[in-house]
PDB file of N, CA and C in Angstrom:
ATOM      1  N   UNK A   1     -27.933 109.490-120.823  1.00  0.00           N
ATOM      2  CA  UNK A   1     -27.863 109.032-119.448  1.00  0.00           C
ATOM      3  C   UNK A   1     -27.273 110.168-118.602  1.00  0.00           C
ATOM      4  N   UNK A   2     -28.079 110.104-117.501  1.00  0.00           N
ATOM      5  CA  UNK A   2     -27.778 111.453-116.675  1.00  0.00           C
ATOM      6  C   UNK A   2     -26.180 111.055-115.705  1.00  0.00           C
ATOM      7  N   UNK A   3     -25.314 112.058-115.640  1.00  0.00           N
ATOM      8  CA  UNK A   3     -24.323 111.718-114.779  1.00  0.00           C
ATOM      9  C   UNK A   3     -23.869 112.429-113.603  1.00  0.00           C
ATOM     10  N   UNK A   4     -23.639 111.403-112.510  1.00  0.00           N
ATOM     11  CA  UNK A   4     -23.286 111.639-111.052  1.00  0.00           C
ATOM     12  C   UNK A   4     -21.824 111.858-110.721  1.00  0.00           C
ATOM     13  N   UNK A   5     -21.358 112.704-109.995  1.00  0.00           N
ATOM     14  CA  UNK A   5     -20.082 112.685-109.640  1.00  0.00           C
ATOM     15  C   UNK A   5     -19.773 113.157-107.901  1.00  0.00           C
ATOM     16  N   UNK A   6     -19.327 111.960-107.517  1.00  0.00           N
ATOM     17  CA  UNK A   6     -18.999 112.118-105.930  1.00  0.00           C
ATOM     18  C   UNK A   6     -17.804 112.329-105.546  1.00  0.00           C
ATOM     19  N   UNK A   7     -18.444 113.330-104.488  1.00  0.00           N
ATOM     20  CA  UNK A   7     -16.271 113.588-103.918  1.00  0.00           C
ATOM     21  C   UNK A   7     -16.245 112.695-103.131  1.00  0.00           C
ATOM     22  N   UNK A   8     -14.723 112.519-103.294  1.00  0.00           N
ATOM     23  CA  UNK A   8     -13.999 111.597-101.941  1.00  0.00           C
ATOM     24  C   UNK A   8     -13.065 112.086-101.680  1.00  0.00           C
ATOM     25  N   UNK A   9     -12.653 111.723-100.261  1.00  0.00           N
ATOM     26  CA  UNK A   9     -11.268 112.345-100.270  1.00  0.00           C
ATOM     27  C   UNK A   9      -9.581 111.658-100.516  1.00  0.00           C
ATOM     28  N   UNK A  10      -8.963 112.328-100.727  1.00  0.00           N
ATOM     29  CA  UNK A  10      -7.436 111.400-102.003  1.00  0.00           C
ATOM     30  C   UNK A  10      -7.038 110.153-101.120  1.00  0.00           C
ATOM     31  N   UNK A  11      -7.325 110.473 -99.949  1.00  0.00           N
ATOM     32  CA  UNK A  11      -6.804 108.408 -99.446  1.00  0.00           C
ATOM     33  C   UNK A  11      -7.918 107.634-100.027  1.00  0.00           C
ATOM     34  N   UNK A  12      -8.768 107.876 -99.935  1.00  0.00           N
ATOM     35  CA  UNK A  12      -9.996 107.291-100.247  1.00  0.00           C
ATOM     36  C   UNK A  12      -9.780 107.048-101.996  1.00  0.00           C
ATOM     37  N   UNK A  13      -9.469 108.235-102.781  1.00  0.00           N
ATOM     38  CA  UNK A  13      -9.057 108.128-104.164  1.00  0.00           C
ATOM     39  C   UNK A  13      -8.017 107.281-104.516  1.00  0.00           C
ATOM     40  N   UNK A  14      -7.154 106.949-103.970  1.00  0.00           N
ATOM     41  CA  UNK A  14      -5.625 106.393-103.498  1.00  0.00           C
ATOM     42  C   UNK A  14      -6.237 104.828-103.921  1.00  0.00           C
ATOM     43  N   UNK A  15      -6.882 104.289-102.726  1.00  0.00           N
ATOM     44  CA  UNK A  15      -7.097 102.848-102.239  1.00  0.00           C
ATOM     45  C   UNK A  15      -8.463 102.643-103.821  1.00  0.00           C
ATOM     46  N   UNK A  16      -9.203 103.415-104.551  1.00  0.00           N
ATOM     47  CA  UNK A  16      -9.806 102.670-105.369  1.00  0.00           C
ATOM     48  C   UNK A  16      -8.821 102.270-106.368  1.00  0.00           C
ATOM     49  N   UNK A  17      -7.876 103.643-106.651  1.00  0.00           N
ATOM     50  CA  UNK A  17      -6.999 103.358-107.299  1.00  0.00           C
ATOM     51  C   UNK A  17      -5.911 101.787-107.413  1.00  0.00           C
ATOM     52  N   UNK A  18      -6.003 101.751-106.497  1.00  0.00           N
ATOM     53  CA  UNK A  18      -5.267 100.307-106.127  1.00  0.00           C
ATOM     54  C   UNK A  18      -5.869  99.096-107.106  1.00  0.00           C
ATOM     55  N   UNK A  19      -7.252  99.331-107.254  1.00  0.00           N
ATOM     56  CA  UNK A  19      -8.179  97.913-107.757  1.00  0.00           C
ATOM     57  C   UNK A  19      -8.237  98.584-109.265  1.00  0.00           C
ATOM     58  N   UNK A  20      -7.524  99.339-109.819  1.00  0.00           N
ATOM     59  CA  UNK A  20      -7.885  99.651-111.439  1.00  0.00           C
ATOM     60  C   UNK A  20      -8.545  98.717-112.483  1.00  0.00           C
ATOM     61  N   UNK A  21      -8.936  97.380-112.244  1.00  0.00           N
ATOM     62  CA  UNK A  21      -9.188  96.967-113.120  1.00  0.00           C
ATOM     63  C   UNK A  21     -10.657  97.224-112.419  1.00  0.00           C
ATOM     64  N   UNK A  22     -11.302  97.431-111.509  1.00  0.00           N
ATOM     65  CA  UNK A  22     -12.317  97.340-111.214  1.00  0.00           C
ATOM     66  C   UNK A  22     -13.369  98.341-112.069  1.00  0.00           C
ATOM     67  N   UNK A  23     -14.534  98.614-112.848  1.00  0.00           N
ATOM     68  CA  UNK A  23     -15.462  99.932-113.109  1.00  0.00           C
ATOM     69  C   UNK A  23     -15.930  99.670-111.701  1.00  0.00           C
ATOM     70  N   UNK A  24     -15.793 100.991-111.724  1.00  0.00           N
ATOM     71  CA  UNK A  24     -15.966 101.512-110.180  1.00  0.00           C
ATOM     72  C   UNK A  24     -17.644 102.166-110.586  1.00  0.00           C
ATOM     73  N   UNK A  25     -17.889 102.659-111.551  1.00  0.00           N
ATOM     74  CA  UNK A  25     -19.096 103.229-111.762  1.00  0.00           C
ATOM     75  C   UNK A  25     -20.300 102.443-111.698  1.00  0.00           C
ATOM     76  N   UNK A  26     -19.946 101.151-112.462  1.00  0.00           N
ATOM     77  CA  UNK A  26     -21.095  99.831-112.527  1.00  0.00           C
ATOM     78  C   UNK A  26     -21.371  99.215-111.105  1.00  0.00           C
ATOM     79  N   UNK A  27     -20.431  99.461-110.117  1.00  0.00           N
ATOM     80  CA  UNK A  27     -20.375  99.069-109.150  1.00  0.00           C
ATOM     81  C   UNK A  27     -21.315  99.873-108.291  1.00  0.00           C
ATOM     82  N   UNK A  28     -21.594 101.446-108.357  1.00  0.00           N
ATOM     83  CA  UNK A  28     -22.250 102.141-107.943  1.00  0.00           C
ATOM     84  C   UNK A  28     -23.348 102.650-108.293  1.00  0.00           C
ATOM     85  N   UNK A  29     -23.467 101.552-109.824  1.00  0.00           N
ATOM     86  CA  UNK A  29     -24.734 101.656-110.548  1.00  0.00           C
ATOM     87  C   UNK A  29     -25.517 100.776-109.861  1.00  0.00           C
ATOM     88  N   UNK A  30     -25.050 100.054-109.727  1.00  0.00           N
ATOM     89  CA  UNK A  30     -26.238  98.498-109.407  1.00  0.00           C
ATOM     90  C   UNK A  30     -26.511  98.734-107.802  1.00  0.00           C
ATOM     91  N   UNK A  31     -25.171  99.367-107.052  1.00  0.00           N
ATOM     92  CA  UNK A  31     -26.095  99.866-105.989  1.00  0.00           C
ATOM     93  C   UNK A  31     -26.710 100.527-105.572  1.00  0.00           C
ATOM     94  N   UNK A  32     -26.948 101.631-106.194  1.00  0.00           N
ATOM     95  CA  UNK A  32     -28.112 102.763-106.666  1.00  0.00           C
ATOM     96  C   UNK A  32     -29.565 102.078-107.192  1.00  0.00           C
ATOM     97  N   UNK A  33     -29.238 101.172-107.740  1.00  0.00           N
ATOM     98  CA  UNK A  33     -30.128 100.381-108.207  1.00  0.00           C
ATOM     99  C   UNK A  33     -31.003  99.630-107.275  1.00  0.00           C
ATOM    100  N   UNK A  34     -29.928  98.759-106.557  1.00  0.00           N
ATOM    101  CA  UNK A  34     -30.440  97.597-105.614  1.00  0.00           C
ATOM    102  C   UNK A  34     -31.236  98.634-104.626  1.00  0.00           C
ATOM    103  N   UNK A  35     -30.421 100.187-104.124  1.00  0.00           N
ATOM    104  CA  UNK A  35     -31.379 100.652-103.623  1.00  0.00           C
ATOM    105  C   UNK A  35     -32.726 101.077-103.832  1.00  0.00           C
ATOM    106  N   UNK A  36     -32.915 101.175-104.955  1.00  0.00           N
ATOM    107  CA  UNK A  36     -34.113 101.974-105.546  1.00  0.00           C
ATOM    108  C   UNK A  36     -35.180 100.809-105.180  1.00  0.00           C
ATOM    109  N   UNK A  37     -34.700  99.090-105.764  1.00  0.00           N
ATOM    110  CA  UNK A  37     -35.679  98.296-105.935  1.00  0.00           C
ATOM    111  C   UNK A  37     -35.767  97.968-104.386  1.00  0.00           C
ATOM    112  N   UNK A  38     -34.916  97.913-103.838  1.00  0.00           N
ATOM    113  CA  UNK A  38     -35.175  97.391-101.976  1.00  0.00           C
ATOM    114  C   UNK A  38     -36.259  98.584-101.670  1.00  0.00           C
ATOM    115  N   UNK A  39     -36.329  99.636-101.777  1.00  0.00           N
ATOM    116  CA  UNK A  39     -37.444 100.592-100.970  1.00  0.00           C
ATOM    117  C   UNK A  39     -38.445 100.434-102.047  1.00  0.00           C
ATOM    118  N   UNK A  40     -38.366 100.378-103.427  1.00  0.00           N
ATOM    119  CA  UNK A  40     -39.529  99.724-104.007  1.00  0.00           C
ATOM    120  C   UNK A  40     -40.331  98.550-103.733  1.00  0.00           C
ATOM    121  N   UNK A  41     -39.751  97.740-103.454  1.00  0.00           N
ATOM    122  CA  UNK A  41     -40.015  96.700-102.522  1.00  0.00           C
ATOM    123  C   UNK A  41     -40.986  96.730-101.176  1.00  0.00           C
ATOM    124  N   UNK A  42     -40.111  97.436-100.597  1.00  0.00           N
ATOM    125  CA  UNK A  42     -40.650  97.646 -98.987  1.00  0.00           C
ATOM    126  C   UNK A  42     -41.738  98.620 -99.344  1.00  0.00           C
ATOM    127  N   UNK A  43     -42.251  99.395-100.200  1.00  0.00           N
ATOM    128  CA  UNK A  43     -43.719 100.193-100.651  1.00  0.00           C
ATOM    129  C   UNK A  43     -44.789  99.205-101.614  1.00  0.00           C
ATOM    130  N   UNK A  44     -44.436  99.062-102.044  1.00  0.00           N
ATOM    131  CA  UNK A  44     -45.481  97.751-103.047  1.00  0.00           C
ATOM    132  C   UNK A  44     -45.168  96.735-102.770  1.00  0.00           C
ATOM    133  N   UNK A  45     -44.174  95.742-102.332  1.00  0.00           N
ATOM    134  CA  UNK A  45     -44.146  94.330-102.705  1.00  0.00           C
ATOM    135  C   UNK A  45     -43.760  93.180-103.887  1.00  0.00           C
ATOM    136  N   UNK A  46     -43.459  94.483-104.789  1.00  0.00           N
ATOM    137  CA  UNK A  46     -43.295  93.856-106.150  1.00  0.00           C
ATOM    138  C   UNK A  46     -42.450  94.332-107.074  1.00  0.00           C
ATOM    139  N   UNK A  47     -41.410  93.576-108.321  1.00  0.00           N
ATOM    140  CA  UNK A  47     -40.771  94.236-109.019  1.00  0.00           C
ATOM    141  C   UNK A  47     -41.634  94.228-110.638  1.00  0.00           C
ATOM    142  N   UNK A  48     -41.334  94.496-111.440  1.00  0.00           N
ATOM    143  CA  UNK A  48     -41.379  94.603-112.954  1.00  0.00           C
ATOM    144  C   UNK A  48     -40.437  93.532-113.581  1.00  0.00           C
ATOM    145  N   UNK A  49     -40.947  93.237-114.409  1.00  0.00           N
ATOM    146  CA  UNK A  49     -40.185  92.319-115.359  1.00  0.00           C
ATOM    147  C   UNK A  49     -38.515  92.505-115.178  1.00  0.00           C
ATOM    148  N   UNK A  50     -38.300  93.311-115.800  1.00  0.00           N
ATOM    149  CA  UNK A  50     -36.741  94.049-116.375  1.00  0.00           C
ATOM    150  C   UNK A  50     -36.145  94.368-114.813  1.00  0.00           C
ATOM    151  N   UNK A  51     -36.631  94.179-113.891  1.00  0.00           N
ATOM    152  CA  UNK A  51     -36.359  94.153-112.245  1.00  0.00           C
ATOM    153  C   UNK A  51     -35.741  92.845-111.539  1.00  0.00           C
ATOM    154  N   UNK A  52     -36.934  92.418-111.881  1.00  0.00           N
ATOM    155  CA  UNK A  52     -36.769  90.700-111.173  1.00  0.00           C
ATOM    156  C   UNK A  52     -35.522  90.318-112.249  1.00  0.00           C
ATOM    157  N   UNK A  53     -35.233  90.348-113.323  1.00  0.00           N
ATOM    158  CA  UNK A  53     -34.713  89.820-114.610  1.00  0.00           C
ATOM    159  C   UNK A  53     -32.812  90.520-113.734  1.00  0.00           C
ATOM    160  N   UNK A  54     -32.868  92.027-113.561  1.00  0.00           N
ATOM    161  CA  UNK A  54     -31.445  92.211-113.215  1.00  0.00           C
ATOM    162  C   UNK A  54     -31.254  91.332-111.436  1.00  0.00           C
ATOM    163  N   UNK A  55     -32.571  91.740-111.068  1.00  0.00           N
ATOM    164  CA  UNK A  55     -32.223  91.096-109.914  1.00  0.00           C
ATOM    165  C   UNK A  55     -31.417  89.794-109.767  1.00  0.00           C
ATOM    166  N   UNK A  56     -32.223  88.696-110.725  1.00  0.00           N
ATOM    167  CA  UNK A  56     -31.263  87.400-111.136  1.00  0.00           C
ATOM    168  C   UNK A  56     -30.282  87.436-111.796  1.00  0.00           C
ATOM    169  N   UNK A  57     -30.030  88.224-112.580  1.00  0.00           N
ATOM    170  CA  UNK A  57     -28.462  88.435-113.476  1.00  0.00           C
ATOM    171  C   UNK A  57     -27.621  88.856-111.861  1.00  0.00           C
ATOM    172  N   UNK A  58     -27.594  89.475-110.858  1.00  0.00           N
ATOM    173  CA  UNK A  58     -26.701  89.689-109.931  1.00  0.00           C
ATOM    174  C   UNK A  58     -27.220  88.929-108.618  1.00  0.00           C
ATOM    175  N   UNK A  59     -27.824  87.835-108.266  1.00  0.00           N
ATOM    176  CA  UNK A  59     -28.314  86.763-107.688  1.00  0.00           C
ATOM    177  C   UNK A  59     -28.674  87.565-106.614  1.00  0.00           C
ATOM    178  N   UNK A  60     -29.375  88.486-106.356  1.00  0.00           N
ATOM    179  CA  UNK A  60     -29.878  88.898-105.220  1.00  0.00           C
ATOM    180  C   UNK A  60     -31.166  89.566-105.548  1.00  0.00           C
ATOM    181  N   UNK A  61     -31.622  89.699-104.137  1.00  0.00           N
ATOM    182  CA  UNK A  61     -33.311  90.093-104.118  1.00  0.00           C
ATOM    183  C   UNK A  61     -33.288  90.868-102.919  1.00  0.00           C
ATOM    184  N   UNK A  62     -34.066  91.764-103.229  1.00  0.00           N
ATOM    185  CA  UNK A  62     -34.809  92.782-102.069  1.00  0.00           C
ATOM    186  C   UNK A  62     -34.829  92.284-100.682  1.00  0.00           C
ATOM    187  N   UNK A  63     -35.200  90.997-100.639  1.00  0.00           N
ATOM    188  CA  UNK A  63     -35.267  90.210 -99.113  1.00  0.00           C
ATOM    189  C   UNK A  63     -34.203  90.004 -98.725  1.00  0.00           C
ATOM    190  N   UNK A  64     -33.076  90.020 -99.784  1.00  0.00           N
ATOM    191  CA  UNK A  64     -31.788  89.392 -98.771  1.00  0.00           C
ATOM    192  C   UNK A  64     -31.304  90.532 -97.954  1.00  0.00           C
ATOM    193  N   UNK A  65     -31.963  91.677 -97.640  1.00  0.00           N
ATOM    194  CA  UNK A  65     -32.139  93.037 -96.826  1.00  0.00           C
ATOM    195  C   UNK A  65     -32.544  92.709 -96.028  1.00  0.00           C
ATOM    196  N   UNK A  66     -33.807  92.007 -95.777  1.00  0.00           N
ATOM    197  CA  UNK A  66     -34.337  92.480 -94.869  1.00  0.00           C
ATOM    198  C   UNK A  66     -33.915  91.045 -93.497  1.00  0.00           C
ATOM    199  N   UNK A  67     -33.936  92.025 -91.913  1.00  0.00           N
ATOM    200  CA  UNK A  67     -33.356  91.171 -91.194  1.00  0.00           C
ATOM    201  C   UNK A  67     -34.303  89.872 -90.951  1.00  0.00           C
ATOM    202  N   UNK A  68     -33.549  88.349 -90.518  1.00  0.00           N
ATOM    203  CA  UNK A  68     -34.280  87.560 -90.462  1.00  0.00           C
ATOM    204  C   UNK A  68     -34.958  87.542 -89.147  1.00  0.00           C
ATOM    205  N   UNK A  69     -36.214  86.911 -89.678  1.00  0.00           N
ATOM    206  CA  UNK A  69     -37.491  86.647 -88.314  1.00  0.00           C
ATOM    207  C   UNK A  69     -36.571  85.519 -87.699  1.00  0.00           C
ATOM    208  N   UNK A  70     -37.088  86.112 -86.079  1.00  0.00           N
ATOM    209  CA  UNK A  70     -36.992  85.559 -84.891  1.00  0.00           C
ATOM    210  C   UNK A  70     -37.238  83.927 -84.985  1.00  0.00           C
ATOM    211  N   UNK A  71     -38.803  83.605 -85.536  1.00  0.00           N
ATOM    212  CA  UNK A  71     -39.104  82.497 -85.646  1.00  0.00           C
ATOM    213  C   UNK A  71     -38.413  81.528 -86.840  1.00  0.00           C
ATOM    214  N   UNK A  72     -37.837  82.024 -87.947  1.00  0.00           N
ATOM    215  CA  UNK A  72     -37.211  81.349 -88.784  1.00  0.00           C
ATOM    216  C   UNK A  72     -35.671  80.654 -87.561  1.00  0.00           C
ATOM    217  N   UNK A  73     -35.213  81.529 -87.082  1.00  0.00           N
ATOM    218  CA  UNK A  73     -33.765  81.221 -86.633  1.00  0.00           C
ATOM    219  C   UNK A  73     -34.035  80.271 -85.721  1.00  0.00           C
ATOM    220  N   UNK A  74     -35.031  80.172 -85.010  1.00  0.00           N
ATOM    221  CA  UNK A  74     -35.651  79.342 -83.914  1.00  0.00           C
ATOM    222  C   UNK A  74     -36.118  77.760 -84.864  1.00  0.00           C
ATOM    223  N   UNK A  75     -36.679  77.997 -85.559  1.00  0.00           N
ATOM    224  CA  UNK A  75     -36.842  76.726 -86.123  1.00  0.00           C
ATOM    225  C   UNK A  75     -35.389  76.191 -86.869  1.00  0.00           C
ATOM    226  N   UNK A  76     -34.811  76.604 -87.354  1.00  0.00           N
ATOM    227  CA  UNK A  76     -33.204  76.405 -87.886  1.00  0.00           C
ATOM    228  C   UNK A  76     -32.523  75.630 -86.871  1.00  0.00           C
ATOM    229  N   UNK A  77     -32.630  76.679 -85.625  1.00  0.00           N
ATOM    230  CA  UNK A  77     -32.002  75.874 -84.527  1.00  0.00           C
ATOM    231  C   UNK A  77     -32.314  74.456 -84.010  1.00  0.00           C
ATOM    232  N   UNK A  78     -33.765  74.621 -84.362  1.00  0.00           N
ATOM    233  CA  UNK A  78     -34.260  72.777 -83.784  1.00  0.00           C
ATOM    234  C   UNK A  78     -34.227  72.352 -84.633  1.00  0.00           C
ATOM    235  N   UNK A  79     -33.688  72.440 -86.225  1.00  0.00           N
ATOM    236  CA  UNK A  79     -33.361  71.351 -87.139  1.00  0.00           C
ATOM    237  C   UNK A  79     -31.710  70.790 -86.662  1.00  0.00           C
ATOM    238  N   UNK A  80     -31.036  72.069 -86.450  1.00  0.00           N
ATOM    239  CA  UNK A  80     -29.935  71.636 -86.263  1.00  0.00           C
ATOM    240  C   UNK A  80     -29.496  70.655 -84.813  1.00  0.00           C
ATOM    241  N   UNK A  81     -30.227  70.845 -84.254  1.00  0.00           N
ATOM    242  CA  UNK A  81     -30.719  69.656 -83.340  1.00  0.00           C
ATOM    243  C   UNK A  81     -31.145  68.589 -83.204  1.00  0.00           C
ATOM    244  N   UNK A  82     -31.989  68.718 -84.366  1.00  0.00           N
ATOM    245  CA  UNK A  82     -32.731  67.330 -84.861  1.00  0.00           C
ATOM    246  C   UNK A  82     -32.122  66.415 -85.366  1.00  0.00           C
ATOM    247  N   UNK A  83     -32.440  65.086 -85.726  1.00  0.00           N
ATOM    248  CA  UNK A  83     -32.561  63.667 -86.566  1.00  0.00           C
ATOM    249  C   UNK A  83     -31.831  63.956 -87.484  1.00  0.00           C
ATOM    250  N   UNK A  84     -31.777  65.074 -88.274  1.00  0.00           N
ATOM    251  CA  UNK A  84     -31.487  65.680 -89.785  1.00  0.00           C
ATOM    252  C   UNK A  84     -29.748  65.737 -89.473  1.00  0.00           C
ATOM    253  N   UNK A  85     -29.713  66.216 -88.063  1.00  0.00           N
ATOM    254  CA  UNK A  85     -28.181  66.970 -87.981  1.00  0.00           C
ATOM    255  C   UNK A  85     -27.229  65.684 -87.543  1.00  0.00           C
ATOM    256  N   UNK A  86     -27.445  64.637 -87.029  1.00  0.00           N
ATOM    257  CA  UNK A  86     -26.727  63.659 -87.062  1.00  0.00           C
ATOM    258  C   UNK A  86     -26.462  62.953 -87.879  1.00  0.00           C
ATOM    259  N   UNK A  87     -25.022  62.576 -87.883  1.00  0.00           N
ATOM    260  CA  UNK A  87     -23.993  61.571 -88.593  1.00  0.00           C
ATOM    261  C   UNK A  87     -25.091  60.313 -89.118  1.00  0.00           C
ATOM    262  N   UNK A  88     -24.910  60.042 -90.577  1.00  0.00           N
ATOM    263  CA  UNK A  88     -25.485  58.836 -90.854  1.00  0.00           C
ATOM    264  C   UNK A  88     -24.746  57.345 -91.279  1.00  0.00           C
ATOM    265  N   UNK A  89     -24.876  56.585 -90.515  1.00  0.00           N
ATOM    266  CA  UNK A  89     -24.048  55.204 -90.755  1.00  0.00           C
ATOM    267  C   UNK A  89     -24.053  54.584 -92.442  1.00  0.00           C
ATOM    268  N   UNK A  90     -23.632  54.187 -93.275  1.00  0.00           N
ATOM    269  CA  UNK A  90     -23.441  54.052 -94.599  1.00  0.00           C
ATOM    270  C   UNK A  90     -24.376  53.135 -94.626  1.00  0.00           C
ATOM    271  N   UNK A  91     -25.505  52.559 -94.149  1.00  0.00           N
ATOM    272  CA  UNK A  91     -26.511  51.293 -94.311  1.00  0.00           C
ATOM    273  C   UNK A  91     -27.651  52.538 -94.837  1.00  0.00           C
ATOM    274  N   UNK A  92     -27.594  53.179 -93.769  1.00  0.00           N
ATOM    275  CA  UNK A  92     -28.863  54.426 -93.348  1.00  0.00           C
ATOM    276  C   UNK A  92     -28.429  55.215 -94.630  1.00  0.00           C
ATOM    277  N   UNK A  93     -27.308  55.424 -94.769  1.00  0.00           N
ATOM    278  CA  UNK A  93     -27.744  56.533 -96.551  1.00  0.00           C
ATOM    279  C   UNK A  93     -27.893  55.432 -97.688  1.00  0.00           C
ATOM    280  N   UNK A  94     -27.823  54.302 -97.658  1.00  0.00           N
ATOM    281  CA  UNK A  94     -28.144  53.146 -98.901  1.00  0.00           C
ATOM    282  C   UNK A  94     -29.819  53.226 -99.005  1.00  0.00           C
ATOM    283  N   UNK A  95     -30.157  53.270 -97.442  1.00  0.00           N
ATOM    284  CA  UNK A  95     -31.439  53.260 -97.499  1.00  0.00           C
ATOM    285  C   UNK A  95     -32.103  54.804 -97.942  1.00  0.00           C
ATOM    286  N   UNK A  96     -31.887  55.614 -97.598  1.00  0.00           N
ATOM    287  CA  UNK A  96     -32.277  56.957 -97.778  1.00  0.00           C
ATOM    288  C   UNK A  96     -32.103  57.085 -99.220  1.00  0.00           C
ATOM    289  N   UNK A  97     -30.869  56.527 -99.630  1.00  0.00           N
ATOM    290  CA  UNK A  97     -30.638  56.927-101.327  1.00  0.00           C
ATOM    291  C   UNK A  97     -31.818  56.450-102.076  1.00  0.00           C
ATOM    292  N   UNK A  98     -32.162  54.949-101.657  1.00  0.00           N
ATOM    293  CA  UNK A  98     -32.806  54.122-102.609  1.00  0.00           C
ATOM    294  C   UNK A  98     -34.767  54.405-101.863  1.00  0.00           C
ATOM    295  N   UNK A  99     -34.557  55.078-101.329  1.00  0.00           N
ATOM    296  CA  UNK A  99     -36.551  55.942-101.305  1.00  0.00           C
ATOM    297  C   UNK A  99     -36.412  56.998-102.208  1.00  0.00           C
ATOM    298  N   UNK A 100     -35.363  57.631-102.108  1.00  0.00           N
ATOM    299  CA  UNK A 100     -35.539  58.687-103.017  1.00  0.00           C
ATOM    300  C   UNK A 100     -35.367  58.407-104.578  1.00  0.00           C
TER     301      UNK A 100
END
């Protein structure tokens, strides 16, 4: 395995120091990583097996990058407006429980 080494400067060395229990390396692995697959992403559309697979071992995906559409937030907003977003009287969830 090929190895990287970045300068920082000693406050900066100081304050990781603080979190010692942390691997600081794995930490800068996976985001080396996440970068590689986010612009892999944004060129094809698609990961590989052993991709999608780490992607779910660290619960994130390429999309949670990218900024949200206009029209998603707009419809969010008129749910939260809606029927859905009001208080339900305890008759009304007996009934809701027992359709579902």
């Amino acid at each position: 395995m090929a190895c990287i080494t970045i300068s920082v400067d000693k406050t900066f060395k100081d304050r990781l120091h603080q979190f010692s229990w942390i691997n600081w390396s794995e930490i800068a692995r996976e985001e080396l990583l996440k970068r590689y697959l986010f612009e892999k992403y944004m060129k094809t559309g698609e990961l590989s097996k052993d991709e999608e697979r780490f992607c779910e071992q660290i619960d994130w995906h390429p999309v949670d990058e990218l900024p949200i559409k206009k029209e998603f937030v707009k419809k969010i907003g008129g749910i939260r407006k809606g029927a859905s977003s009001k208080p339900m009287k305890p008759d009304h969830v007996k009934q809701w429980l027992q359709r579902l």
